[in-house]
C-alpha atoms as a PDB file:
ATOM      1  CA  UNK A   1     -12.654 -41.095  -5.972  1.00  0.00           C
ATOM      2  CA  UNK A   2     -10.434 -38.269  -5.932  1.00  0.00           C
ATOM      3  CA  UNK A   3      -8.034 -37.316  -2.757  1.00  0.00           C
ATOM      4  CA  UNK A   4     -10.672 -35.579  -0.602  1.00  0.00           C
ATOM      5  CA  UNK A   5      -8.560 -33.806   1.760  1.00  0.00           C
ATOM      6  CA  UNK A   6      -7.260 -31.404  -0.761  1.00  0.00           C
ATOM      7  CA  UNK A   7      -6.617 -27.748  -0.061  1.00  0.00           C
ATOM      8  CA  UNK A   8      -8.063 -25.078  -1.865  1.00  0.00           C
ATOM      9  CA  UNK A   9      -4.252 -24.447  -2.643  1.00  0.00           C
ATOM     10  CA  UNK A  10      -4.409 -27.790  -3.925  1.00  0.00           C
ATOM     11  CA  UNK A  11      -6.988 -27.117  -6.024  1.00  0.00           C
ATOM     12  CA  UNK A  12      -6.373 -24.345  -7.372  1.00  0.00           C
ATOM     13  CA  UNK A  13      -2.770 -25.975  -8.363  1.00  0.00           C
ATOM     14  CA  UNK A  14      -4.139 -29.015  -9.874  1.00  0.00           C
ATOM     15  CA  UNK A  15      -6.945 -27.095 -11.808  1.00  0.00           C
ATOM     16  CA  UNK A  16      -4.659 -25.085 -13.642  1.00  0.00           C
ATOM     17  CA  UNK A  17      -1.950 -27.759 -14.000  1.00  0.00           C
ATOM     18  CA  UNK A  18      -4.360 -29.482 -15.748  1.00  0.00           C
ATOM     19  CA  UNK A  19      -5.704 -26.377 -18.039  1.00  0.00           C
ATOM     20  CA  UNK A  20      -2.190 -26.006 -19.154  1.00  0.00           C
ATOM     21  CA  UNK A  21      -1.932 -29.495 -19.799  1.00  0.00           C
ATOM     22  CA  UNK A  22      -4.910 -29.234 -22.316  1.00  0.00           C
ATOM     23  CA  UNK A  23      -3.443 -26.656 -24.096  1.00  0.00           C
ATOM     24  CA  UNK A  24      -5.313 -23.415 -22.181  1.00  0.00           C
ATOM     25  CA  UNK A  25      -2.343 -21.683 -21.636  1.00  0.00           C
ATOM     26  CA  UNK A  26      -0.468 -21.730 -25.194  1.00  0.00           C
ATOM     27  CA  UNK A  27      -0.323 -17.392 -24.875  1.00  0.00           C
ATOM     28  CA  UNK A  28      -0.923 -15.095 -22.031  1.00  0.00           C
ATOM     29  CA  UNK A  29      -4.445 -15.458 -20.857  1.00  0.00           C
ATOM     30  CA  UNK A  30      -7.452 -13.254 -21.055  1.00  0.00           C
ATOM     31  CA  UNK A  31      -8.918 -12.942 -18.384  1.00  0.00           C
ATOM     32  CA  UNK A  32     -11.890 -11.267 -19.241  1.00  0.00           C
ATOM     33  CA  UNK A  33     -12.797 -14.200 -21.383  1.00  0.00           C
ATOM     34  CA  UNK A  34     -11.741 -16.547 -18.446  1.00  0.00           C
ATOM     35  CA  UNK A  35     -14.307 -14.380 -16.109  1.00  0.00           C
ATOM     36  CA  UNK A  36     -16.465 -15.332 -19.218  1.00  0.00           C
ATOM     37  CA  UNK A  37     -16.147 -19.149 -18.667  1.00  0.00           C
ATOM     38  CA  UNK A  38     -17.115 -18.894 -15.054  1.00  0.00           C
ATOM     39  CA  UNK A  39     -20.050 -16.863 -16.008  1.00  0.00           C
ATOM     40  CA  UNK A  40     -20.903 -19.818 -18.082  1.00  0.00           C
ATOM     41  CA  UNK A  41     -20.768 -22.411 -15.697  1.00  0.00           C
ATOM     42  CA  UNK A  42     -22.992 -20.344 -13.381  1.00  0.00           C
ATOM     43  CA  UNK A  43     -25.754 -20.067 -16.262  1.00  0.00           C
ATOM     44  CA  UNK A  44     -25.255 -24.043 -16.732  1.00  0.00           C
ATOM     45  CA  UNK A  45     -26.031 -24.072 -12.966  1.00  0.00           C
ATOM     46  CA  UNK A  46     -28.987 -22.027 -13.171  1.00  0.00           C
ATOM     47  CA  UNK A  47     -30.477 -24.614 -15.961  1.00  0.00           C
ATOM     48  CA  UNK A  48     -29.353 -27.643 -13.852  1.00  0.00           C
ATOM     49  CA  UNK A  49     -30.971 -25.951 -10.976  1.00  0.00           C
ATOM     50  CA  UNK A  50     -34.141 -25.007 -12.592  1.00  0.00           C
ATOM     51  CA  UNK A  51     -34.703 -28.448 -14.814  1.00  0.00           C
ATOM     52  CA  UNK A  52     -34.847 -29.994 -11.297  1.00  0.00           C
ATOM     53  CA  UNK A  53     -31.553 -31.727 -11.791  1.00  0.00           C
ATOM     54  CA  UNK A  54     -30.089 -31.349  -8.234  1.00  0.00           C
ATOM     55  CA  UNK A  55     -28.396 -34.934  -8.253  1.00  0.00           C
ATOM     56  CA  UNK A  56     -24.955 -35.526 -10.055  1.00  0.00           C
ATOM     57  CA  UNK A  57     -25.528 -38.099 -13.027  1.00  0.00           C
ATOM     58  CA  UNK A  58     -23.619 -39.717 -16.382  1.00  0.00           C
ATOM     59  CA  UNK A  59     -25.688 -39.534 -19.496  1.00  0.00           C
ATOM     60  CA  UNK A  60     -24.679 -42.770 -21.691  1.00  0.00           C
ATOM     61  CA  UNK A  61     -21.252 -42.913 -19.521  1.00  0.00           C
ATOM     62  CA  UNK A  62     -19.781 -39.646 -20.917  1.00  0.00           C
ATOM     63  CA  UNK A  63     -19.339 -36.536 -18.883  1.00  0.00           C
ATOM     64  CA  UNK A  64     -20.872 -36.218 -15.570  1.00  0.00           C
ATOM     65  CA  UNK A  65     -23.912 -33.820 -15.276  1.00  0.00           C
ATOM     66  CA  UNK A  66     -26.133 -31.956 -12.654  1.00  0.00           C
ATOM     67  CA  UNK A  67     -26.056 -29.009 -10.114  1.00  0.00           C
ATOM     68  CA  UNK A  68     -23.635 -30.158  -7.807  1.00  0.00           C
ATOM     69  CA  UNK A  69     -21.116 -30.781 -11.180  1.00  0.00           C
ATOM     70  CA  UNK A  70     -21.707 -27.344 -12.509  1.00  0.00           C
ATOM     71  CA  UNK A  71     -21.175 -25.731  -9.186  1.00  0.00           C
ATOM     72  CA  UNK A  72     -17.921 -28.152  -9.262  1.00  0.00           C
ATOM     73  CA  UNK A  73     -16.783 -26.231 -12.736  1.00  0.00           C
ATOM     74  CA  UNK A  74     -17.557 -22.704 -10.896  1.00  0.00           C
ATOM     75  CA  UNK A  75     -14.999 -23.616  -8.295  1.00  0.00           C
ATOM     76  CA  UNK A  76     -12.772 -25.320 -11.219  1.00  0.00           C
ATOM     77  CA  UNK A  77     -12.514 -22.015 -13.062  1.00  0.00           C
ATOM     78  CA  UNK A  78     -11.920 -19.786 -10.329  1.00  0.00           C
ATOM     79  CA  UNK A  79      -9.266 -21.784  -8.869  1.00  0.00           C
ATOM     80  CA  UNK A  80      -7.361 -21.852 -12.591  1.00  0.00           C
ATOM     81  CA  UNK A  81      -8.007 -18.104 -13.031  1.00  0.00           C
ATOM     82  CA  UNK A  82      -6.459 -17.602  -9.309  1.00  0.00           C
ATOM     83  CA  UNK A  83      -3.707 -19.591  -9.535  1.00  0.00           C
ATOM     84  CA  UNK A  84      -2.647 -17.974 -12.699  1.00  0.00           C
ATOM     85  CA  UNK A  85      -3.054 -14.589 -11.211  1.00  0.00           C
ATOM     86  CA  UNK A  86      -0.871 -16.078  -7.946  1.00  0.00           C
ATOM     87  CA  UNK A  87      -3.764 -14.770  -5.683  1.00  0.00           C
ATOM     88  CA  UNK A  88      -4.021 -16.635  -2.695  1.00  0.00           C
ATOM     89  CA  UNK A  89      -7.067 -17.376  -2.481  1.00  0.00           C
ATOM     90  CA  UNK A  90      -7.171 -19.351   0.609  1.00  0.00           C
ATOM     91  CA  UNK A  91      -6.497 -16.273   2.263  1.00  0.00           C
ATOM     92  CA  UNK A  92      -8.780 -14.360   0.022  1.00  0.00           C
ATOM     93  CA  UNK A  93     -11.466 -16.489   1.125  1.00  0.00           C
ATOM     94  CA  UNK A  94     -10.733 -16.207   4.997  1.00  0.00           C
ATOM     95  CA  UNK A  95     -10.099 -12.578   4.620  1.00  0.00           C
ATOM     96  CA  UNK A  96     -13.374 -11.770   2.971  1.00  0.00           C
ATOM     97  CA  UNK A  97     -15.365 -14.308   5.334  1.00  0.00           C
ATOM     98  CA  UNK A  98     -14.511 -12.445   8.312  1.00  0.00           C
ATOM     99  CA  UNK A  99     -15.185  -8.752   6.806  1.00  0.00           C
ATOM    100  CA  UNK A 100     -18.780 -10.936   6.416  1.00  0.00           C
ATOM    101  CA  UNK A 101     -19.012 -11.347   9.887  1.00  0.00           C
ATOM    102  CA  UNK A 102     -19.088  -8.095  10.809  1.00  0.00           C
ATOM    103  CA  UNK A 103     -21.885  -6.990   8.293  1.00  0.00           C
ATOM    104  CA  UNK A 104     -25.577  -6.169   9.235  1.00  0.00           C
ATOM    105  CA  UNK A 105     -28.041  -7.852   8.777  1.00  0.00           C
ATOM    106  CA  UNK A 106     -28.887  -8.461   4.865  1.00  0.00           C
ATOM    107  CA  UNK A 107     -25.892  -5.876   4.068  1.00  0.00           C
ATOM    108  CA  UNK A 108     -28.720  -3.117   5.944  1.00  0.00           C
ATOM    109  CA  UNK A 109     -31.069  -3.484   2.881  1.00  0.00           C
ATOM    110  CA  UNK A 110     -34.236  -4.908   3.291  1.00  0.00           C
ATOM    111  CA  UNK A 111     -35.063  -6.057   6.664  1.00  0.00           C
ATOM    112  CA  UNK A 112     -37.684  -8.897   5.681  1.00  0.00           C
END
């Protein structure tokens, strides 16, 4: 198993290390079509998701499968796109969970 005390810096490091590494990176990036690819994963969620497959699993010992995998690959891609970008996103994160916190309820929309 992987180093589980990793940083989202971390992360984000190694995940686009590695997409350069596998030849993701040869030109400047789009990033529209690297939005695209996280849009992607999320609809590969929803499938998981809604064919009940909530537990990660290896089909015939080849790539691993399942919700929890998919929402793996959301965090995958957004930590390449952001490390690319040099956005923090550690600090992203923080800053945008505590603007949360001081919300209303549901955003003020619906109240049930």
């Amino acid at each position: 198993m992987a180093n589980l005390k990793l940083t989202i810096a971390d992360i984000c490091l190694e995940a686009h290390d590695n997409a350069k590494k596998k030849g993701f990176y040869k030109k400047n990036a789009n990033i529209l079509e690297k939005l695209a690819l996280v849009h992607s994963e999320v609809s590969e969620a929803v499938e998981d998701y809604r064919n009940g497959m909530m537990q990660t699993y290896e089909p015939t010992r080849h790539k691993p499968c399942g919700f929890p995998i998919e929402l793996a690959d959301i965090i995958i891609r957004v930590c390449d796109l952001a490390e690319y970008l040099k956005i923090d996103l550690n600090e992203a994160i923080i800053f945008k969970m505590a603007y949360n916190k001081t919300r209303p309820y549901k955003h003020g929309g619906k109240k049930a």
